[in-house]
N, C-alpha and C. Protein backbone atom coordinates (compact mmCIF):
# COMPACT_ATOMS: atom_id res chain seq x y z
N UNK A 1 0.84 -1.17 0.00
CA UNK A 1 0.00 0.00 0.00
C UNK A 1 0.89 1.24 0.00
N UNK A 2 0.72 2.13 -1.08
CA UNK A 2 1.29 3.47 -1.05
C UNK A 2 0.31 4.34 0.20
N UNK A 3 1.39 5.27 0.57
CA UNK A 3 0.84 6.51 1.67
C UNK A 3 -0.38 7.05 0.79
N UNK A 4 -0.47 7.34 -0.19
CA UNK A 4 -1.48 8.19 -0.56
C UNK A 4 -2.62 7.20 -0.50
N UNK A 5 -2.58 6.58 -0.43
CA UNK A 5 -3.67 5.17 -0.39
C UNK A 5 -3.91 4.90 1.27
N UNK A 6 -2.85 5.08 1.99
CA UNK A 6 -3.49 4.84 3.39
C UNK A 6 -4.57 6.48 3.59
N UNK A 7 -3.60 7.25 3.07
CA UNK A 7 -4.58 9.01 3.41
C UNK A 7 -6.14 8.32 2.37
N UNK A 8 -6.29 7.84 1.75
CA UNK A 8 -7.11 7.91 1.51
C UNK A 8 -8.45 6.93 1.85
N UNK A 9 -7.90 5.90 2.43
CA UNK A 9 -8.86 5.27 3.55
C UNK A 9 -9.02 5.91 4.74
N UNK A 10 -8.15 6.70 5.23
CA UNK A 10 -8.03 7.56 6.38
C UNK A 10 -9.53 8.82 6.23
N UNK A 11 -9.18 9.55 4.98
CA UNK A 11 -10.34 10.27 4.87
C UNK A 11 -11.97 9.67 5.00
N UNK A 12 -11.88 8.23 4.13
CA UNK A 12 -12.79 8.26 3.59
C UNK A 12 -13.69 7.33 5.44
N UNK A 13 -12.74 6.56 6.14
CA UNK A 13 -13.04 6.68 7.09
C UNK A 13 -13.62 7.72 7.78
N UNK A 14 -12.60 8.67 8.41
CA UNK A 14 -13.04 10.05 9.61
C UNK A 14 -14.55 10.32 8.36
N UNK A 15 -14.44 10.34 7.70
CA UNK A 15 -16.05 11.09 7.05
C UNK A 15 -17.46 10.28 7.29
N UNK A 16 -17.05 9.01 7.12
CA UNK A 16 -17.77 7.76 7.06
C UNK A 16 -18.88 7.86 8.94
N UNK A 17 -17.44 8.31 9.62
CA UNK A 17 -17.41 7.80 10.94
C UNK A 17 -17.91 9.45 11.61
N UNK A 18 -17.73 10.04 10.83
CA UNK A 18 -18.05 11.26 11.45
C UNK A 18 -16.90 12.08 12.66
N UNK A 19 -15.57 11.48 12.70
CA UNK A 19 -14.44 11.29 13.51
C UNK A 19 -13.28 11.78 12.59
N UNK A 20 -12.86 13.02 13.19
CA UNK A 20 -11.24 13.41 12.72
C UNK A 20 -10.31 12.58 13.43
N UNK A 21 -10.04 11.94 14.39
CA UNK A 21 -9.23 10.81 14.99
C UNK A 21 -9.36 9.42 14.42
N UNK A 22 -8.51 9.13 13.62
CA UNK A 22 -8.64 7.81 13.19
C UNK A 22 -6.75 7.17 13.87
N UNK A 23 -7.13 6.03 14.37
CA UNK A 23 -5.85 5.34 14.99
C UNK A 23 -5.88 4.16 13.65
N UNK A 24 -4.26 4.13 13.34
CA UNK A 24 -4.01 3.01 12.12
C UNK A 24 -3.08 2.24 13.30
N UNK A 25 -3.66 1.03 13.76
CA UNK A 25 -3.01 0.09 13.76
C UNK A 25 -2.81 -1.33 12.72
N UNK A 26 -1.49 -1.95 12.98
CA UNK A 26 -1.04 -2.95 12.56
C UNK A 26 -0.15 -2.76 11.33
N UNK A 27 0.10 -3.49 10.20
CA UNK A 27 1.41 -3.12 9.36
C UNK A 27 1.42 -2.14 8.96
N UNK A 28 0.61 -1.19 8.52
CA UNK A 28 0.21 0.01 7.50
C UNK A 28 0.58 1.57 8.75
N UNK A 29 0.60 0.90 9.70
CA UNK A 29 0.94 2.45 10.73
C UNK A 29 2.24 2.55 10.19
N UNK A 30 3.95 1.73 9.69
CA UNK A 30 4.72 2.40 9.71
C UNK A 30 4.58 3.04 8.44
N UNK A 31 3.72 3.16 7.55
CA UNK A 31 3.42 4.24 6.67
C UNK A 31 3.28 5.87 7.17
N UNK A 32 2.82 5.77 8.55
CA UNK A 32 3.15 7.34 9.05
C UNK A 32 4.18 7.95 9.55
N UNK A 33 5.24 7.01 9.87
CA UNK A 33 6.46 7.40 10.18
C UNK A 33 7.91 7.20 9.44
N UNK A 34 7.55 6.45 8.30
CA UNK A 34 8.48 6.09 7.49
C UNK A 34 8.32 6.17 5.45
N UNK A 35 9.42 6.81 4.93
CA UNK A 35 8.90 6.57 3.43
C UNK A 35 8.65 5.60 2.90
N UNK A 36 7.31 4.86 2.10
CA UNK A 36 7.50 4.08 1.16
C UNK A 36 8.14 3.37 0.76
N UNK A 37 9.37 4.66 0.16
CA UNK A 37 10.60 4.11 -0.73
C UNK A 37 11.42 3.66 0.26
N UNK A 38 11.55 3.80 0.90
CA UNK A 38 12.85 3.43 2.38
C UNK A 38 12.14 1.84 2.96
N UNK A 39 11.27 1.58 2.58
CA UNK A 39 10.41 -0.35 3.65
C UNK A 39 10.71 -1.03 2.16
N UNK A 40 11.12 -2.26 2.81
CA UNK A 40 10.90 -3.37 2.02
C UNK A 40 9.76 -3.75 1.86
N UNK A 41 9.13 -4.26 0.35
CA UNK A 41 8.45 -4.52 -0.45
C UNK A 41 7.35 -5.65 0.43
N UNK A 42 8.19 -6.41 1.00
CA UNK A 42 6.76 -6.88 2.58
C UNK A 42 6.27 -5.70 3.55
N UNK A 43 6.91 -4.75 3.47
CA UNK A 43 5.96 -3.98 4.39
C UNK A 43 4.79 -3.29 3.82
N UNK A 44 4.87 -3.17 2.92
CA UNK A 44 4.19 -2.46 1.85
C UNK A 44 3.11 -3.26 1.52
N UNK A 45 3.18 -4.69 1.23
CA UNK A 45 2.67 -5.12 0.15
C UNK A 45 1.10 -5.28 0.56
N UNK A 46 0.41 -5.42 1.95
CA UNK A 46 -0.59 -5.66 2.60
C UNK A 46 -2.00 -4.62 1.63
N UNK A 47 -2.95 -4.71 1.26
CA UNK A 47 -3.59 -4.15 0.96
C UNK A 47 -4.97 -3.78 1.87
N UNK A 48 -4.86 -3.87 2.87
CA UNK A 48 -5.51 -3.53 4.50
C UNK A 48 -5.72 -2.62 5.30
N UNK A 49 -5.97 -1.78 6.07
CA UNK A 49 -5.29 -0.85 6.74
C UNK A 49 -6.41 -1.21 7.85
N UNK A 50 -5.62 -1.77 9.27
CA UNK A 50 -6.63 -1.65 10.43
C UNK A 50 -6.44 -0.47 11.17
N UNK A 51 -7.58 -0.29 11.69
CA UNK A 51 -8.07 1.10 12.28
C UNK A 51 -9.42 0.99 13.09
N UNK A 52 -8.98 2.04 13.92
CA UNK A 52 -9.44 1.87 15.46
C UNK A 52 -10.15 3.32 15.59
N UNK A 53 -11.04 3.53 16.40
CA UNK A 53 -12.00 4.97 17.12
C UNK A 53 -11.49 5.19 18.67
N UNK A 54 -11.03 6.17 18.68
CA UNK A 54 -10.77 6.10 20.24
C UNK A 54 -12.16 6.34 21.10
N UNK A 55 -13.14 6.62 20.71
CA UNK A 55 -14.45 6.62 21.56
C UNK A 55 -15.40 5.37 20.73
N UNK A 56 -15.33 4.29 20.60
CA UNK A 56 -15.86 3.03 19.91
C UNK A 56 -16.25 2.21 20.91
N UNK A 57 -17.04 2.17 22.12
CA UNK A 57 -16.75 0.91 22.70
C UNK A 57 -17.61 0.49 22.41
N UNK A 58 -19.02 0.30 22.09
CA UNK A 58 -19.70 -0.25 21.26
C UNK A 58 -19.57 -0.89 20.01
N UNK A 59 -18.09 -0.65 19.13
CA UNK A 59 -17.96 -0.69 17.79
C UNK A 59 -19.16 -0.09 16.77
N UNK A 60 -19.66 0.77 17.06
CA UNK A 60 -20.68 0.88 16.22
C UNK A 60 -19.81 1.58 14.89
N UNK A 61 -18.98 2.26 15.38
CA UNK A 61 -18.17 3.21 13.97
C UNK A 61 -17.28 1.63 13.13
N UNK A 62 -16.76 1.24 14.46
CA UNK A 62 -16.33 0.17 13.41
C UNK A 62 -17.18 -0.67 12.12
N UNK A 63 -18.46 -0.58 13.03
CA UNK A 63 -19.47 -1.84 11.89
C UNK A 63 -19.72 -0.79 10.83
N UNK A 64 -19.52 0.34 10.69
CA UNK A 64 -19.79 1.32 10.04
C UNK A 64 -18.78 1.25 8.86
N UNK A 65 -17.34 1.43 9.45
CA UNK A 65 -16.35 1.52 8.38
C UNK A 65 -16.49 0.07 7.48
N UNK A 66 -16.31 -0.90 8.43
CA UNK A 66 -16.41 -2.46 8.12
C UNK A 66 -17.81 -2.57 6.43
N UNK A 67 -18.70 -2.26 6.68
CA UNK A 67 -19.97 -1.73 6.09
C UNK A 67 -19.56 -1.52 4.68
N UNK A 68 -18.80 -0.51 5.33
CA UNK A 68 -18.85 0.85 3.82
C UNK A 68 -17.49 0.92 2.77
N UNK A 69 -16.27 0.38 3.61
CA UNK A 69 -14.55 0.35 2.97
C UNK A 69 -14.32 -0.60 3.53
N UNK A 70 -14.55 -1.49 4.27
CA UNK A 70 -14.47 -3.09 4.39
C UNK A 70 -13.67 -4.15 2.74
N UNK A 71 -13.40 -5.22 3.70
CA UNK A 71 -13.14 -6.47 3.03
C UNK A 71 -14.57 -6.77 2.21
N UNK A 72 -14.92 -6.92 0.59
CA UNK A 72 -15.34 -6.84 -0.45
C UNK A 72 -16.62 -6.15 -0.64
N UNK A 73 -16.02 -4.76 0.22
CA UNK A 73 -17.06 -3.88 0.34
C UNK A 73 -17.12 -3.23 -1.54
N UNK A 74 -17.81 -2.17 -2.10
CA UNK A 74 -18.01 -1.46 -3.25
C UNK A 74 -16.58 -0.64 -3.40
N UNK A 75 -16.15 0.06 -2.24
CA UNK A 75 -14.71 0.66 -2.20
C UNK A 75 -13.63 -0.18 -2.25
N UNK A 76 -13.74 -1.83 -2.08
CA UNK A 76 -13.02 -2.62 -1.86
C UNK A 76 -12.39 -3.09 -3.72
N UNK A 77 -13.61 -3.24 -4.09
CA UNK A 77 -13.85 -3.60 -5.39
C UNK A 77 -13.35 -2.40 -6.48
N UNK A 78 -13.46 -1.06 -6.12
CA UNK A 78 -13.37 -0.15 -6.80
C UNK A 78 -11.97 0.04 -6.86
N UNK A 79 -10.92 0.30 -5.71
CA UNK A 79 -9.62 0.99 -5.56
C UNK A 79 -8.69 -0.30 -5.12
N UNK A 80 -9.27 -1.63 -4.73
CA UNK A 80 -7.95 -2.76 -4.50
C UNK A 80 -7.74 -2.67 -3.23
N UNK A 81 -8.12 -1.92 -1.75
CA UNK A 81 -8.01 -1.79 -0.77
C UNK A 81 -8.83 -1.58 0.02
N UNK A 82 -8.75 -2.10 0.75
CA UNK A 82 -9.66 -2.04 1.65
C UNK A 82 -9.48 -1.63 3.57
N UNK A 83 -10.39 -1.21 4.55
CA UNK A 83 -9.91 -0.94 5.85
C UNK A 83 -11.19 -2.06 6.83
């Protein structure tokens, strides 16, 4: 996954969710602290991005994102990635 591809599950999340705080955990976070070009081609290669609500304890935002940019959601199908 390129950075511009995590920003862009990132947006389409916080909008989805109604939340400017979106937490990226698991492989795709060192996309915020590191270039692209600088990770080997396994760090990259995941087409996933997990992500978390810091006020979720219900998961309701989650079943939301899950829903809408999910695994073979319409966004899933459209751009190759999914959250």
């Amino acid at each position: 996954m390129k950075r511009e591809q995590l920003e862009h599950v990132l947006r389409a999340a916080s909008t989805i969710a109604g939340e400017a705080d979106v937490l990226v955990i698991g492989s795709q976070s060192i996309l915020g602290s590191v270039v692209e070009g600088r990770l080997p081609v396994e760090a990259i290669a995941s087409i996933e991005v997990d992500i978390a609500f810091f006020d979720d304890a219900d998961e309701a935002r989650s079943d939301q994102i899950d829903g809408a940019i999910g695994e073979l959601s319409l966004f899933h199908d459209t751009y190759g990635y999914y959250a």
